[in-house]
N, C-alpha and C. Protein backbone atom coordinates (compact mmCIF):
# COMPACT_ATOMS: atom_id res chain seq x y z
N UNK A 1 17.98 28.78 -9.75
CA UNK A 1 17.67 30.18 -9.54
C UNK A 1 18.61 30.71 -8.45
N UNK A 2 18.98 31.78 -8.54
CA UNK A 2 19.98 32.52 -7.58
C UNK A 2 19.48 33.63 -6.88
N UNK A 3 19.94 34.16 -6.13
CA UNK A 3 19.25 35.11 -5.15
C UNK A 3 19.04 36.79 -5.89
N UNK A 4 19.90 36.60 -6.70
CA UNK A 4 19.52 38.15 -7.97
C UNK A 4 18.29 37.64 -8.58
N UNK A 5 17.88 36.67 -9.20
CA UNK A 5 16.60 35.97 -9.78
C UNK A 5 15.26 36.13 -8.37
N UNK A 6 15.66 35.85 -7.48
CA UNK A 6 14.95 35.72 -6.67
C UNK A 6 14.27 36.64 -5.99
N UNK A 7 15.18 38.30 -5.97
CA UNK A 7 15.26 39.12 -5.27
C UNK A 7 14.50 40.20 -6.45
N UNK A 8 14.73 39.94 -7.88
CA UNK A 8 13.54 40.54 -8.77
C UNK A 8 12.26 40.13 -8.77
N UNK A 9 12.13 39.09 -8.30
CA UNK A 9 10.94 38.92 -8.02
C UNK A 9 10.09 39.07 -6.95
N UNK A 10 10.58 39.19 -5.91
CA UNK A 10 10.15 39.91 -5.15
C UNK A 10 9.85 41.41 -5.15
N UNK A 11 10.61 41.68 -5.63
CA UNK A 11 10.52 43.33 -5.88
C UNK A 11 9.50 43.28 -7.08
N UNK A 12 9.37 43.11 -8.13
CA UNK A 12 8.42 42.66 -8.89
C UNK A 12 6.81 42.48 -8.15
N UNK A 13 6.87 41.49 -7.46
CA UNK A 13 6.02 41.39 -7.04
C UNK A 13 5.21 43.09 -6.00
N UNK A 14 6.24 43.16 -5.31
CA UNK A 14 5.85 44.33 -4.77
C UNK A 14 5.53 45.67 -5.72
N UNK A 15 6.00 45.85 -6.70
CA UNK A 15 5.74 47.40 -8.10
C UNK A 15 4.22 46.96 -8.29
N UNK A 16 4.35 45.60 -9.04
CA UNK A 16 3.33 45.08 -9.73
C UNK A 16 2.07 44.99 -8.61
N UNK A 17 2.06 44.51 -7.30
CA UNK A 17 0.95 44.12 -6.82
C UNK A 17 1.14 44.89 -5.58
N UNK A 18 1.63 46.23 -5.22
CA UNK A 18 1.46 46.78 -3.99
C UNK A 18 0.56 46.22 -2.93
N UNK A 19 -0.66 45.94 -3.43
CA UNK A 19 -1.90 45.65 -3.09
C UNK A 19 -1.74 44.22 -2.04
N UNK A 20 -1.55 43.88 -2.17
CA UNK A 20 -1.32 42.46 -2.19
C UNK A 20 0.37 42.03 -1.32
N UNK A 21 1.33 42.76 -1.59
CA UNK A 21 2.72 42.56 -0.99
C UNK A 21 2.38 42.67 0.55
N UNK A 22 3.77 41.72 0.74
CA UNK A 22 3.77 41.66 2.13
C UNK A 22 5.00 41.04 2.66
N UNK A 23 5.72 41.69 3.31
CA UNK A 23 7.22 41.61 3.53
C UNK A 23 7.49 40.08 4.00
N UNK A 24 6.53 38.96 4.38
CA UNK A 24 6.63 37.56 4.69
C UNK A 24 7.08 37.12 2.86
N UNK A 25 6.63 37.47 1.67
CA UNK A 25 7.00 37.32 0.68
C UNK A 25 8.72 37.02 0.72
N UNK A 26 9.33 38.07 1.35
CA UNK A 26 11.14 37.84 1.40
C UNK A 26 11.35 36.36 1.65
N UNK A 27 10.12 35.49 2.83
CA UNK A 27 10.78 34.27 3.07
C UNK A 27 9.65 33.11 2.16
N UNK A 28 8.69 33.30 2.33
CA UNK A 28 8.08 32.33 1.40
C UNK A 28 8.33 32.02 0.05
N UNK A 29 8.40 33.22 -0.89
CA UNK A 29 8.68 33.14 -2.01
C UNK A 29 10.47 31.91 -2.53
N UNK A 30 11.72 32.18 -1.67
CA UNK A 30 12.71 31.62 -1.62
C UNK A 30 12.41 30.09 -1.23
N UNK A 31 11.77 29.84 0.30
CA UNK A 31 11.02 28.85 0.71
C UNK A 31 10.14 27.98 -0.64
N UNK A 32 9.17 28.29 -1.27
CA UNK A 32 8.34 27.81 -2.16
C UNK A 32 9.44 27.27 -3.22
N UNK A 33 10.22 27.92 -3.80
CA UNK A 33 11.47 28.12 -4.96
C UNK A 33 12.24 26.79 -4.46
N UNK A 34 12.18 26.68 -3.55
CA UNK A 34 13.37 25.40 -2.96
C UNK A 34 12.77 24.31 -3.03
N UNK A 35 11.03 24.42 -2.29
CA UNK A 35 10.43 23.31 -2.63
C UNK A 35 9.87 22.65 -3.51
N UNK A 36 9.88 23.54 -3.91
CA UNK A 36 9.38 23.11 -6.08
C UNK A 36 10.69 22.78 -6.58
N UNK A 37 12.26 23.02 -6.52
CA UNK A 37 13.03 22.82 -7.19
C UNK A 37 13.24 21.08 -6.47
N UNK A 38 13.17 20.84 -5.22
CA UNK A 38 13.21 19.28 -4.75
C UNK A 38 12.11 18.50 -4.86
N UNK A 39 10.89 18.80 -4.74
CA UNK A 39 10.12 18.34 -5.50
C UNK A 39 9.92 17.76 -6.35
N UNK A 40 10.34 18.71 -7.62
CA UNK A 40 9.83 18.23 -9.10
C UNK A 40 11.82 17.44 -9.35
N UNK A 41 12.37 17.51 -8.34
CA UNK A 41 13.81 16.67 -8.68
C UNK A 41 13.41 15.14 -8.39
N UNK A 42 12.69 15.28 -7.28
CA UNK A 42 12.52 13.52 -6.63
C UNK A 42 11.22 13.35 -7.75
N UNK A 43 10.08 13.98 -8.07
CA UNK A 43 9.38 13.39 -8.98
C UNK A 43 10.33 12.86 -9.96
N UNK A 44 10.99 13.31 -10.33
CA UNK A 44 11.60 12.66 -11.77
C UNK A 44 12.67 11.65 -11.48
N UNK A 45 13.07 11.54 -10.44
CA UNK A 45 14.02 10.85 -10.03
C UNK A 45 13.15 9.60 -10.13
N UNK A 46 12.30 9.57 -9.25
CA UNK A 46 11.54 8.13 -9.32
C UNK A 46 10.55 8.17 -10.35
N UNK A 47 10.07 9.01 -11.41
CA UNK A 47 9.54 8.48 -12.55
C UNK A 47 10.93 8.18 -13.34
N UNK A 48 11.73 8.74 -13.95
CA UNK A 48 12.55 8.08 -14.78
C UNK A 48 13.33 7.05 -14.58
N UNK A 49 14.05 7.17 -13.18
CA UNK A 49 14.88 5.77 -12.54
C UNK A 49 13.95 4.37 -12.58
N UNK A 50 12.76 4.57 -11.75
CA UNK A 50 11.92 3.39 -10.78
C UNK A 50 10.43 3.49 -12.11
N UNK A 51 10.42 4.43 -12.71
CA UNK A 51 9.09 4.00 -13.37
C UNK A 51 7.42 4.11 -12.33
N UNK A 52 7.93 4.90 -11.55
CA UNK A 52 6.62 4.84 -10.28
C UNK A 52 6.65 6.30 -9.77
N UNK A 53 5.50 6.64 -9.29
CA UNK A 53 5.16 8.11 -9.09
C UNK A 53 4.94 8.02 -7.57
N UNK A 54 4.84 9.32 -7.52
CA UNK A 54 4.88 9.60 -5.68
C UNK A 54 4.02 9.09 -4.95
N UNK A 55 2.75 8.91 -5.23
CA UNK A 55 2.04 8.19 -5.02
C UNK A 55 2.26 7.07 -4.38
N UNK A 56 2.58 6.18 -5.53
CA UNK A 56 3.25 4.51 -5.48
C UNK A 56 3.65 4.92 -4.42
N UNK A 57 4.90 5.67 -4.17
CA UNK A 57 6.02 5.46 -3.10
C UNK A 57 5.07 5.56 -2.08
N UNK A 58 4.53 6.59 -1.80
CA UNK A 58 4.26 6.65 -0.35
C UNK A 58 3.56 5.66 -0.12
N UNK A 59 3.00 4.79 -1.12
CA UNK A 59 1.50 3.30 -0.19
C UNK A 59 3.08 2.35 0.16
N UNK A 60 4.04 2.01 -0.84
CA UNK A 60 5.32 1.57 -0.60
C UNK A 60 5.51 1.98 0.79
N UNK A 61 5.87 3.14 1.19
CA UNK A 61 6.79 3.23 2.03
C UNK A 61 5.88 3.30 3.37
N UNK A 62 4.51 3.38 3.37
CA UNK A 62 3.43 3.23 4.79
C UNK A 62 3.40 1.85 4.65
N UNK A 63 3.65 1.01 3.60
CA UNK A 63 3.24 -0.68 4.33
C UNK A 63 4.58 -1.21 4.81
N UNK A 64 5.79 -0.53 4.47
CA UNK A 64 7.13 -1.05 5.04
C UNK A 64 7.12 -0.31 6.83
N UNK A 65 6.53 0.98 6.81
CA UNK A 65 6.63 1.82 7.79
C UNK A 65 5.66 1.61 9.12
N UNK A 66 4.43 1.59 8.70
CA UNK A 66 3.31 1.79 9.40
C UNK A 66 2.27 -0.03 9.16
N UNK A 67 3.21 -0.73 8.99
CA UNK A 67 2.44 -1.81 8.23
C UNK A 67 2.94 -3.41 9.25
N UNK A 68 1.89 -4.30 9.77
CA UNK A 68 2.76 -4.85 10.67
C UNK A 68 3.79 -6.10 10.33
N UNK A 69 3.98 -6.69 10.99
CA UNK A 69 5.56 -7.54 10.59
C UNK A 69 5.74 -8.38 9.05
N UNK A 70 4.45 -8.24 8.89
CA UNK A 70 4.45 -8.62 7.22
C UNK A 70 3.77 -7.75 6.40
N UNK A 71 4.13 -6.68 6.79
CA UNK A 71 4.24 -5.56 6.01
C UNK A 71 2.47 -5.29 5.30
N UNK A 72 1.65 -5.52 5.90
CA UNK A 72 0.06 -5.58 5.84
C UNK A 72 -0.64 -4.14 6.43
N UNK A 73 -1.51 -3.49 5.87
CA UNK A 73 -2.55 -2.50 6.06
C UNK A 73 -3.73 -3.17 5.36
N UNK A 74 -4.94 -2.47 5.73
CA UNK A 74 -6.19 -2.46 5.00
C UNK A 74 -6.00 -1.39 4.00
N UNK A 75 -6.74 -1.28 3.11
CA UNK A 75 -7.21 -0.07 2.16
C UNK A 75 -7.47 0.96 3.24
N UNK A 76 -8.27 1.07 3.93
CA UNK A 76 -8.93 1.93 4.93
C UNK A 76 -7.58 2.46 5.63
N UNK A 77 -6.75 1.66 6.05
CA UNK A 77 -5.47 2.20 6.67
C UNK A 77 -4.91 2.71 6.02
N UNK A 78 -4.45 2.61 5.20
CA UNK A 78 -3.42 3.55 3.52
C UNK A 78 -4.73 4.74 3.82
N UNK A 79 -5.57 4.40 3.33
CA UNK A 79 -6.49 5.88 3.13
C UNK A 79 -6.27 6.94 3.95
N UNK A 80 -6.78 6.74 5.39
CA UNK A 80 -6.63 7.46 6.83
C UNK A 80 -5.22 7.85 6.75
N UNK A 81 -4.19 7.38 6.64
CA UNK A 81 -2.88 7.35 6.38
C UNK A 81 -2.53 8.55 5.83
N UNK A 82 -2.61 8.27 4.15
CA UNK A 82 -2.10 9.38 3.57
C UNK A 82 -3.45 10.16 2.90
N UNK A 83 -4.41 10.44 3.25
CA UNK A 83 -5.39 11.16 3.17
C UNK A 83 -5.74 10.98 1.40
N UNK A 84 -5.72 9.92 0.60
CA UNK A 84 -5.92 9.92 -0.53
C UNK A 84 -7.73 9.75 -0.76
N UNK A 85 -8.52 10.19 -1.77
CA UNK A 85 -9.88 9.92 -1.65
C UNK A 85 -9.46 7.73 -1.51
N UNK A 86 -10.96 7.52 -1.35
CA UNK A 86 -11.53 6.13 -1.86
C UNK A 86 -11.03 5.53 -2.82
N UNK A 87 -11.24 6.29 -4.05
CA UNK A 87 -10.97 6.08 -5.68
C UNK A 87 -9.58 6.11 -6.27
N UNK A 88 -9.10 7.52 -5.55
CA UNK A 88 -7.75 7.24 -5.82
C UNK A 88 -6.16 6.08 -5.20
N UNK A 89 -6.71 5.76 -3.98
CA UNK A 89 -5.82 4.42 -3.27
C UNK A 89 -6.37 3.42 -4.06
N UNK A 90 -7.74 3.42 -4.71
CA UNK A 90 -7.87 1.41 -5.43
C UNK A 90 -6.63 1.63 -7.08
N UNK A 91 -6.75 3.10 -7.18
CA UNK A 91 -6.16 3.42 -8.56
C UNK A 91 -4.73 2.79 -8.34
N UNK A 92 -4.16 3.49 -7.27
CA UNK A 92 -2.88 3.29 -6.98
C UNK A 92 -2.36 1.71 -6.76
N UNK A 93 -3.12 1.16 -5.90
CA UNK A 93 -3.12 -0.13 -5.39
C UNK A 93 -2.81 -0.79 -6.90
N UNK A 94 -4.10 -0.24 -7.63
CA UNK A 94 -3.95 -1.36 -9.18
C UNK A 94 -2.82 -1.29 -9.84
N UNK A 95 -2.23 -0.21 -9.81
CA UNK A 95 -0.96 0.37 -10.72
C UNK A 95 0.05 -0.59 -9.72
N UNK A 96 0.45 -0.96 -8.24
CA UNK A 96 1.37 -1.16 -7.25
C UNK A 96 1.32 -2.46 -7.59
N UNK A 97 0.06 -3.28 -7.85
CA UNK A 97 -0.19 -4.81 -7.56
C UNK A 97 0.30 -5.26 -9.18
N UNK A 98 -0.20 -4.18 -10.56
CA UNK A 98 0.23 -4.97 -11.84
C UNK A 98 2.04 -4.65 -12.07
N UNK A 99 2.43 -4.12 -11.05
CA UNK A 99 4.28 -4.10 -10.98
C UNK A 99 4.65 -5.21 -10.21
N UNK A 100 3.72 -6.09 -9.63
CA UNK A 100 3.96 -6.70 -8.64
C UNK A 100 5.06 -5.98 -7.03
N UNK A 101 4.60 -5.28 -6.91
CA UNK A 101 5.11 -4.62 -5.65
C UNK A 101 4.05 -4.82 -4.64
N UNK A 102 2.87 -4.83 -4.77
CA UNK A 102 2.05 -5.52 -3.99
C UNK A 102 0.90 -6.39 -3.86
N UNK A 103 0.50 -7.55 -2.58
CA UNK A 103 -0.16 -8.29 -3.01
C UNK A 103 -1.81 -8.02 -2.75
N UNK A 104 -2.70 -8.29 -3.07
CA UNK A 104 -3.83 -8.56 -2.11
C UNK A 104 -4.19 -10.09 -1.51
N UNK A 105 -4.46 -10.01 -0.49
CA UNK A 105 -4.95 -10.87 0.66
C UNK A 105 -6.79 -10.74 1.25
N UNK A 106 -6.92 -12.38 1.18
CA UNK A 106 -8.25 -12.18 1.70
C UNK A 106 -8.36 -11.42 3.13
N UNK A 107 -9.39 -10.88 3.65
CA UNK A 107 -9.62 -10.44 4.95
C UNK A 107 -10.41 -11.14 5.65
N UNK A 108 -9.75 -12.07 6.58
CA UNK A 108 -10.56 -12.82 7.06
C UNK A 108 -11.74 -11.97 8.04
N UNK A 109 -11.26 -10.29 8.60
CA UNK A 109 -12.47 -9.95 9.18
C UNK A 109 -13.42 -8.61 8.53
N UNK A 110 -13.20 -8.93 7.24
CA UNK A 110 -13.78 -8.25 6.53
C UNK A 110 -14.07 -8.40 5.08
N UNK A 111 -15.09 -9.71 4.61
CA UNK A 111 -15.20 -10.25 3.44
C UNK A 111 -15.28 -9.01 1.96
N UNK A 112 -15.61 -7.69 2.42
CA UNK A 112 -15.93 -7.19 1.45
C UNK A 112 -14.57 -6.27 0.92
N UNK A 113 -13.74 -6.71 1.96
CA UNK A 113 -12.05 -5.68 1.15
C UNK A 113 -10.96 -6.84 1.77
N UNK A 114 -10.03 -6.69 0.68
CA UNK A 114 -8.81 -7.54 1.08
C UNK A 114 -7.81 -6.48 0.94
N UNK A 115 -7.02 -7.06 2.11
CA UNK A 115 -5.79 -6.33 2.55
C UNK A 115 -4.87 -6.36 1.74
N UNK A 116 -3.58 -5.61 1.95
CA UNK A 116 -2.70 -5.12 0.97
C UNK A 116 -1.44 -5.52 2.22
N UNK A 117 -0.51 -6.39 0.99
CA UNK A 117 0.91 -6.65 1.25
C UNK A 117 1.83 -5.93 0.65
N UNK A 118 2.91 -5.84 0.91
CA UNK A 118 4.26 -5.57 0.42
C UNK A 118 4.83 -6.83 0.09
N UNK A 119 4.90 -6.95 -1.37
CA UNK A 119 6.15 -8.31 -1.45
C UNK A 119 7.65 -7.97 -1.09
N UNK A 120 8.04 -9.03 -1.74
CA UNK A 120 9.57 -8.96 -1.96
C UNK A 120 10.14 -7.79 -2.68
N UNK A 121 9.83 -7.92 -3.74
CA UNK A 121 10.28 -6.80 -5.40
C UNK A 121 9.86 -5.72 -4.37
N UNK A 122 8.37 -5.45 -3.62
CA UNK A 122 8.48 -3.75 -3.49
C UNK A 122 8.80 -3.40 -2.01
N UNK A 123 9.81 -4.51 -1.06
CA UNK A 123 10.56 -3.61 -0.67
C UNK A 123 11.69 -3.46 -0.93
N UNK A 124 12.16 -4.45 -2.34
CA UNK A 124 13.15 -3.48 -2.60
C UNK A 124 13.71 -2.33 -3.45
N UNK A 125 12.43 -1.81 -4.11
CA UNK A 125 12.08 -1.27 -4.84
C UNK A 125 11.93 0.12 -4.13
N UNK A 126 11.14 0.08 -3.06
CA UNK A 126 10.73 1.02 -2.04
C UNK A 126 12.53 1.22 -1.36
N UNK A 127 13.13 0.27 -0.90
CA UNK A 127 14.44 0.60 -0.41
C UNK A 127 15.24 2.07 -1.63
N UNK A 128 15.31 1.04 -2.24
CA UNK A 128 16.06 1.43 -3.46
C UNK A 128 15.79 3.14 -3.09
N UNK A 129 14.53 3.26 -4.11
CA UNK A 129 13.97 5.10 -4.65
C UNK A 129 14.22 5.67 -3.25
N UNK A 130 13.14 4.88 -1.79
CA UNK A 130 14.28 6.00 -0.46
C UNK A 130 15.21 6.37 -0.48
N UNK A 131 16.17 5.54 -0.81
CA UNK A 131 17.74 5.58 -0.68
C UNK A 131 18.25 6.71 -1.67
N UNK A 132 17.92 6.91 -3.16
CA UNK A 132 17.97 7.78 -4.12
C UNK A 132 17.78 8.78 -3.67
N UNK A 133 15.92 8.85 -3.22
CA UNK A 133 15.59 10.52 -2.29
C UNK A 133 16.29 11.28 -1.84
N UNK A 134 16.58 10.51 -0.47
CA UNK A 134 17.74 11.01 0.40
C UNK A 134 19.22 11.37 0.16
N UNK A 135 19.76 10.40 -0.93
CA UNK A 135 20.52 11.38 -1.54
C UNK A 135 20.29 12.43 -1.98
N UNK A 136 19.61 12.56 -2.92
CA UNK A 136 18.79 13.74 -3.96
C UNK A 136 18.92 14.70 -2.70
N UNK A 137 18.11 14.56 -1.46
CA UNK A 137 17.70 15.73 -0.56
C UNK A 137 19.20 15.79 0.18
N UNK A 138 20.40 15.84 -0.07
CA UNK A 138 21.21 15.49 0.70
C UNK A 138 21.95 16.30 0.19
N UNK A 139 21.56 16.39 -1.64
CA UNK A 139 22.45 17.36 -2.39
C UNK A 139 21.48 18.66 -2.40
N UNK A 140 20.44 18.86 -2.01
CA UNK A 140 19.25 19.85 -2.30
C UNK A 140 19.94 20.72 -0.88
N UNK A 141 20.35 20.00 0.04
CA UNK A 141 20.96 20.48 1.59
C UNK A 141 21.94 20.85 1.72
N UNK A 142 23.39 21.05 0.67
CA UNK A 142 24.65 20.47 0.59
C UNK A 142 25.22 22.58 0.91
N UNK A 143 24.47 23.07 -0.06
CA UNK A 143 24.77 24.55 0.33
C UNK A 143 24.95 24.34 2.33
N UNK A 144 24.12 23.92 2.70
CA UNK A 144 24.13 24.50 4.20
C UNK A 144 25.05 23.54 5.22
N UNK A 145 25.95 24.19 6.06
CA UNK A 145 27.00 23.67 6.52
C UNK A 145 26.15 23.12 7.79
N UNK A 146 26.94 21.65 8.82
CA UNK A 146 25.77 21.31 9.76
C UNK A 146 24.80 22.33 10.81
N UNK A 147 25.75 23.49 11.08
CA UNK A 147 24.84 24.32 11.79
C UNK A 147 23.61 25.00 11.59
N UNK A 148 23.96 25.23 9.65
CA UNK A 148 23.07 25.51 9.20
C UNK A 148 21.73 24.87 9.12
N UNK A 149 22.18 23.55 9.02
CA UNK A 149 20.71 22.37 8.81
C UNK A 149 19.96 22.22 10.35
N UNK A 150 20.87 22.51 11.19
CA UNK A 150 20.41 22.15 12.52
C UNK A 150 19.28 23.46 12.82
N UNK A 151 19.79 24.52 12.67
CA UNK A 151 19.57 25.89 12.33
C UNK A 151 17.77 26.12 11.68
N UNK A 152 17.86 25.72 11.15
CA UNK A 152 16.98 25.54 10.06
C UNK A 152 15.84 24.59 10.46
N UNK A 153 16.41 23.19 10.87
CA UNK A 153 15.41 22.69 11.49
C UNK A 153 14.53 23.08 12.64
N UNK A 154 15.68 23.73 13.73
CA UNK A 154 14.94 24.55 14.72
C UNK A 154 13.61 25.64 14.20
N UNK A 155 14.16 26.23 13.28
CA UNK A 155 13.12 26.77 12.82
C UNK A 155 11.89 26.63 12.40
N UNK A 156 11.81 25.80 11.36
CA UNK A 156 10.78 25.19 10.82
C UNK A 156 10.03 24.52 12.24
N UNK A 157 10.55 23.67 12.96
CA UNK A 157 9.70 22.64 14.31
C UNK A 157 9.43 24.08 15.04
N UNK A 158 10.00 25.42 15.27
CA UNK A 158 9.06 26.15 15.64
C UNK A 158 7.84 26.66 14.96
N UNK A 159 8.18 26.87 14.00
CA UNK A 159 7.06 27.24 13.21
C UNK A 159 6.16 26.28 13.43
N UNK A 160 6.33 25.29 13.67
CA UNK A 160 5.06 23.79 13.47
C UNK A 160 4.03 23.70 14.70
N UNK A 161 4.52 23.99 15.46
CA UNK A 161 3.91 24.26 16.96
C UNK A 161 2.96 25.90 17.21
């Protein structure tokens, strides 16, 4: 989408919904457009490349990240973590463990849940699709020259505060 595409719709938006417009539209609407276009790029990147959904990645990339020297969390830790319900981390876990990307382990201080490993295969599996991402987001960035990115970041970390 280009900024003539972008800029009818905004205006669009404003004919159509007076009601409702609001000149923050100029930056959200472009904002939203960027993040849906990298988004739905890295979804497909790692469903068609890696065969694994965003999901996967992120329990992947919190037991390499947030996980200790052998790459170990509880269920309860992934959960708190990435805010997934109960139901949906055992879903994930099952889908992670029949790729063999991860293991379960007894808990010695907690008989009624066993902990979750990272093998071998999923960190390098997890290496791998990071490594892809960051390209991907590298070309999603490539319009903006370094001042620009620096630029930009300032912005956003104000906004965050």
């Amino acid at each position: 989408m280009d900024i003539d595409e972008l800029e009818i719709i905004i205006e669009k938006n404003k004919t159509q919904s007076p009601e409702t417009f609001n000149e923050i539209l100029n930056v959200t609407i472009p904002f939203y457009t960027f993040y849906k276009q990298m988004n739905q790029g890295i979804c497909q990147l790692e469903e068609e490349k890696y065969r694994i959904n965003h999901s996967e990645v992120d329990v992947l990339s919190s037991l390499k990240i947030l996980g200790d020297k052998d790459y170990i969390l509880s269920p309860k830790q992934l959960h708190q973590k990435l805010l997934f319900t109960g139901g949906a981390i055992t879903k994930v876990l099952k889908k992670l463990e029949e790729k063999k990307y991860i293991r379960r382990l007894d808990n010695k201080y907690d008989k009624r849940s066993k902990l979750v490993q990272l093998t071998k295969l999923g960190i390098e599996v997890n290496d791998k699709v990071l490594k892809d991402i960051l390209d991907f987001e590298e070309k999603c960035f490539s319009a903006l020259n370094e001042e620009e990115k620096q630029t930009m970041k300032n912005l956003l970390l104000k906004m965050t505060k």
